[in-house]
N, C-alpha and C. Protein backbone atom coordinates (compact mmCIF):
# COMPACT_ATOMS: atom_id res chain seq x y z
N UNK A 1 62.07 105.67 169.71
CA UNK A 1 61.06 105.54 168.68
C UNK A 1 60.23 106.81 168.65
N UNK A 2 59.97 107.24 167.16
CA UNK A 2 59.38 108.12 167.19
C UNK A 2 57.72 108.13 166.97
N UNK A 3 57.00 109.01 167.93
CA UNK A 3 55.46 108.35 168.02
C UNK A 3 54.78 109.80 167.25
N UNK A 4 53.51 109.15 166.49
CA UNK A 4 53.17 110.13 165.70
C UNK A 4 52.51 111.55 167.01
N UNK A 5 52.35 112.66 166.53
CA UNK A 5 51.26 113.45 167.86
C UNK A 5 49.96 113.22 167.53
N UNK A 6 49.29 113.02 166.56
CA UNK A 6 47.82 112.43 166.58
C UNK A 6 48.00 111.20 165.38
N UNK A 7 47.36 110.37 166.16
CA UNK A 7 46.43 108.89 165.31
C UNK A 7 45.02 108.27 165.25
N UNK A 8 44.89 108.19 164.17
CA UNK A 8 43.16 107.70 164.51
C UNK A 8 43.08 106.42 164.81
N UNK A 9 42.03 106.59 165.88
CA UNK A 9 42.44 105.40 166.32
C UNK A 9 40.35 105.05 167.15
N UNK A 10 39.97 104.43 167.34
CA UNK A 10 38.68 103.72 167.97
C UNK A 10 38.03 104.29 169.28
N UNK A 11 37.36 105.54 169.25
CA UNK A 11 37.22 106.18 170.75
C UNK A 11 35.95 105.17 171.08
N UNK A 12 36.16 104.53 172.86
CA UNK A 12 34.85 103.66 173.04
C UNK A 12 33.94 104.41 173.43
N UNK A 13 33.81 105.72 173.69
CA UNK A 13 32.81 107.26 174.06
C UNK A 13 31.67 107.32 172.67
N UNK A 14 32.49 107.25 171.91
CA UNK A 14 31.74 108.10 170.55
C UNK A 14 31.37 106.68 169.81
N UNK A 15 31.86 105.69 169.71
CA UNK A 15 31.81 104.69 169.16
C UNK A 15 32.27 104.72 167.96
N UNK A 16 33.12 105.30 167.11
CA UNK A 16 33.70 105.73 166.12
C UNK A 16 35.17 105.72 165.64
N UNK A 17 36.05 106.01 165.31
CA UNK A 17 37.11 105.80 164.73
C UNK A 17 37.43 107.40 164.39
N UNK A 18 37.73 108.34 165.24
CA UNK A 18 38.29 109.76 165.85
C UNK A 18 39.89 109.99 165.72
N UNK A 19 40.30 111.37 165.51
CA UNK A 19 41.53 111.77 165.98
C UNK A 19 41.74 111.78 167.25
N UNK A 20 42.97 111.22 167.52
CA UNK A 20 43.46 111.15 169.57
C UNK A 20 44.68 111.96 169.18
N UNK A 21 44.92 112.96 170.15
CA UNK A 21 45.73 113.50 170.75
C UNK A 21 47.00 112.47 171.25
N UNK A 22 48.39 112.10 171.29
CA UNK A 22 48.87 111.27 171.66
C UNK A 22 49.79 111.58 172.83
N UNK A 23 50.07 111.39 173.70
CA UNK A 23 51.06 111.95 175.08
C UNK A 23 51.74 110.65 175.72
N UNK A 24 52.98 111.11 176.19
CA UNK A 24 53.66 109.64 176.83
C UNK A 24 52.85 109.70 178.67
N UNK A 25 52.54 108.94 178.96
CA UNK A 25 51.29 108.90 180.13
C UNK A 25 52.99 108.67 181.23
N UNK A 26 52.71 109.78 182.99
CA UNK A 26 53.54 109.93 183.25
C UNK A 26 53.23 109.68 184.76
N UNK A 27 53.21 108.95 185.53
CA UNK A 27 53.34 108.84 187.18
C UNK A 27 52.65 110.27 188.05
N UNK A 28 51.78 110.09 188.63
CA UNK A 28 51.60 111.13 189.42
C UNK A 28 52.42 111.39 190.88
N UNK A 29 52.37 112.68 191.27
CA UNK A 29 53.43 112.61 192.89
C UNK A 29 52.43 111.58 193.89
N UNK A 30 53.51 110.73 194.34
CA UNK A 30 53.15 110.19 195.64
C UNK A 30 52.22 110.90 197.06
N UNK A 31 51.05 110.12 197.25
CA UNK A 31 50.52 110.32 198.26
C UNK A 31 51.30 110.26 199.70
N UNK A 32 52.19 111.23 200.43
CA UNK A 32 52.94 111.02 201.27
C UNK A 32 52.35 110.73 202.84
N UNK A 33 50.89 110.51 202.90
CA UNK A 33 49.98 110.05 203.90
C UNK A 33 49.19 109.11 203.58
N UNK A 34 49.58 108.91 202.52
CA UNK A 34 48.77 107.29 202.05
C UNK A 34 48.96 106.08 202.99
N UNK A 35 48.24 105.18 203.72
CA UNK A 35 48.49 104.36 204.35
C UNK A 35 49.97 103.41 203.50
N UNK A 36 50.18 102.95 202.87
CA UNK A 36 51.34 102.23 202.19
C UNK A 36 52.56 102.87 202.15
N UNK A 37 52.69 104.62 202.14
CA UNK A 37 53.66 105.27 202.45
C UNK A 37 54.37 105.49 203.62
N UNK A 38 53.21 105.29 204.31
CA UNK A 38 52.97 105.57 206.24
C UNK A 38 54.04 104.52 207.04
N UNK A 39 53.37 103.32 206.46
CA UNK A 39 53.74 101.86 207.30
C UNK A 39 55.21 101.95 206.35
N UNK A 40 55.45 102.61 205.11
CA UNK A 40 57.12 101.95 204.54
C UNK A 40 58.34 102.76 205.02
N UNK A 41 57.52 104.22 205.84
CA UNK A 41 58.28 105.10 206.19
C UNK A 41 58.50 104.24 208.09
N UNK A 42 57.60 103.63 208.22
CA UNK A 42 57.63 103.50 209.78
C UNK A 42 58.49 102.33 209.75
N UNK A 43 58.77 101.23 208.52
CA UNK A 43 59.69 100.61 208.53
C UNK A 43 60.61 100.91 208.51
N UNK A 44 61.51 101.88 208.02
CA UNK A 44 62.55 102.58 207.47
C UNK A 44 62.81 103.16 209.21
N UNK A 45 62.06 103.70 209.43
CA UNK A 45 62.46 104.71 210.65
C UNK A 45 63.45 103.82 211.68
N UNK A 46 63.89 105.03 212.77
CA UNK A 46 65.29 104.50 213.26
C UNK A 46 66.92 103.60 212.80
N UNK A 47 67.16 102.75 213.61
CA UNK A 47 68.06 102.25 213.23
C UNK A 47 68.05 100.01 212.62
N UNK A 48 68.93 100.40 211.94
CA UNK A 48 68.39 99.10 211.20
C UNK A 48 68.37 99.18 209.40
N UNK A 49 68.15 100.37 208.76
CA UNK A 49 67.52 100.41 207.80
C UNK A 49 66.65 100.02 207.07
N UNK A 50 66.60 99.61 205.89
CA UNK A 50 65.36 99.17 205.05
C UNK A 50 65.00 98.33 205.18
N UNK A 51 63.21 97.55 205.26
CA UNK A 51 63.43 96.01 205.32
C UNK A 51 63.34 94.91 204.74
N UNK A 52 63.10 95.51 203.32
CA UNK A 52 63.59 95.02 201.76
C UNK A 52 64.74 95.03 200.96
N UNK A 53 65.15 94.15 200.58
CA UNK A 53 66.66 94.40 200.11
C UNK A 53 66.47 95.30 199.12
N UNK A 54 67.62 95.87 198.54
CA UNK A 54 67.59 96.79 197.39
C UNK A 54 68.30 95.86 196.18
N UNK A 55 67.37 95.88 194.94
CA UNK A 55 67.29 95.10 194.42
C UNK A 55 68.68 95.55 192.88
N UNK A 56 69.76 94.94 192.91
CA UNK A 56 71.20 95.63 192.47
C UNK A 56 71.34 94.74 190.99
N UNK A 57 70.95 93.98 190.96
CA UNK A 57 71.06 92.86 189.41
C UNK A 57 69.18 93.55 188.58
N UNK A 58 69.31 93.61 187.72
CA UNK A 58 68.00 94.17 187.20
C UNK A 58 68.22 93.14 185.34
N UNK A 59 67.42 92.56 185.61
CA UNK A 59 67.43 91.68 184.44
C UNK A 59 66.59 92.41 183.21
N UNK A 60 65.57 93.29 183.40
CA UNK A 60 65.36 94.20 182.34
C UNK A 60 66.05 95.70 181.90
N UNK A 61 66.60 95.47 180.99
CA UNK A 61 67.53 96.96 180.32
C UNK A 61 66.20 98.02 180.10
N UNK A 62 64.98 98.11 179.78
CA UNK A 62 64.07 98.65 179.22
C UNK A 62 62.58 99.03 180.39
N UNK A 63 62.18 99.87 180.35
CA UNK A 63 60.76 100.30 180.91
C UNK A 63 59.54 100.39 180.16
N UNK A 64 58.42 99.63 180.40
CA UNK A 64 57.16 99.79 179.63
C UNK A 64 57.21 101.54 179.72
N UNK A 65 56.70 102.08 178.35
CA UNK A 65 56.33 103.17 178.18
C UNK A 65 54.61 102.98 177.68
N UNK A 66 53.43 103.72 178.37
CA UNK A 66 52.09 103.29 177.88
C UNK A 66 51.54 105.37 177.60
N UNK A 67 51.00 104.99 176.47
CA UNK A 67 50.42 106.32 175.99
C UNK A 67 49.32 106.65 176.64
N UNK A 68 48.85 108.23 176.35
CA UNK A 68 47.82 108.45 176.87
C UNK A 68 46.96 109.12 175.64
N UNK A 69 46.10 108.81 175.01
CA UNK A 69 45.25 109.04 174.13
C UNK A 69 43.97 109.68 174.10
N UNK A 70 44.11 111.14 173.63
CA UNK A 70 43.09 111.96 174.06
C UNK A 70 42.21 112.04 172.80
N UNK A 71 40.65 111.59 173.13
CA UNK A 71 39.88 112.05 171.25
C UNK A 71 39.84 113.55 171.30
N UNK A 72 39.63 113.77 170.23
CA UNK A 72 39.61 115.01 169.97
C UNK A 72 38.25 115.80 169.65
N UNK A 73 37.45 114.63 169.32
CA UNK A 73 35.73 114.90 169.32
C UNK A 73 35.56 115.05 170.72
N UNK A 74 35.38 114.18 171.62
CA UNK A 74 34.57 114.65 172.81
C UNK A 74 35.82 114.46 174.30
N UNK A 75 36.89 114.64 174.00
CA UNK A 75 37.63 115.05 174.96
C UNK A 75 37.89 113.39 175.70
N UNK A 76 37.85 112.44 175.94
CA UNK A 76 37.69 110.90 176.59
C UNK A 76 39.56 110.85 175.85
N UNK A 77 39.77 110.18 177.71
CA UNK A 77 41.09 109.93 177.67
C UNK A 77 40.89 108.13 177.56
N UNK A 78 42.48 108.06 177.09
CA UNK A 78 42.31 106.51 177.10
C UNK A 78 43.71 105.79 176.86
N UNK A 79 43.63 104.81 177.86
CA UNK A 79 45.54 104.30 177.77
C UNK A 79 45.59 103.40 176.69
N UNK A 80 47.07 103.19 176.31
CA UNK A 80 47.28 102.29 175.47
C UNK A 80 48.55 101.76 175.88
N UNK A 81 47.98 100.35 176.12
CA UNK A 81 49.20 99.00 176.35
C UNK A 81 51.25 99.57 176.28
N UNK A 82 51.50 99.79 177.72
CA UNK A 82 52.77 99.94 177.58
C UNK A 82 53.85 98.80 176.86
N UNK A 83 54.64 99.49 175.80
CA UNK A 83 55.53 98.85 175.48
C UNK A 83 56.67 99.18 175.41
N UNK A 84 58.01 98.34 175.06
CA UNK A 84 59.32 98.42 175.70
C UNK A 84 60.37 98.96 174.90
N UNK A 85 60.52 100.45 175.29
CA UNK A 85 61.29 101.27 173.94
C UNK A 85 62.50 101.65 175.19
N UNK A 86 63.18 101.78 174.68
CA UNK A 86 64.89 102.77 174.92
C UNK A 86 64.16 104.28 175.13
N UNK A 87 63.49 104.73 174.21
CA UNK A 87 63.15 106.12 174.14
C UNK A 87 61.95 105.95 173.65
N UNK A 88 61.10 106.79 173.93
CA UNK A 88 59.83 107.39 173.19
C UNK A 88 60.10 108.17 173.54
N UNK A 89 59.24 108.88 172.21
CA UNK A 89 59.60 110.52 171.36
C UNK A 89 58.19 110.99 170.55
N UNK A 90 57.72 111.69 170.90
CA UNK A 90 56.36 112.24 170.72
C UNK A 90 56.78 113.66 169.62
N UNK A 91 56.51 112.92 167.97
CA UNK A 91 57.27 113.97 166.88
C UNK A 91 55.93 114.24 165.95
């Protein structure tokens, strides 16, 4: 699907109805000392392997995709509700 690059759309900053900037919103790198990384690596460690199964049947074909919406008056970022495309395409 193709997504517009700006829409007007309701900034809650300005209280107004503004141009947003539009971007597909994207995962940041993993904290590799984060306590939750720590304890999944200390599971993993030695022999035995993982101690969650790996999950091989996946009943969804599709990934929420959620935007990231920048105004263009005063700079305020803002997400918008992921939904379930094959592709997004930022045209």
């Amino acid at each position: 699907m193709k997504i517009p690059k700006a829409l007007n759309t309701f900034c809650p900053k300005c209280k107004t109805h503004t141009q947003h900037q539009v971007s597909i919103y994207k995962a940041g790198k993993r904290r590799a000392l984060a306590w939750g990384e720590l304890r999944h690596a200390a599971e993993n460690m030695g022999y035995g392997g993982s101690k969650k199964p790996i999950q091989r049947r996946l009943a969804k074909v599709t990934k929420k995709t959620s935007l990231k919406l920048k105004c263009s008056k005063c700079g305020y970022t803002l997400q918008r509700r992921g939904i379930r495309l094959k592709k997004a395409e930022v045209a």
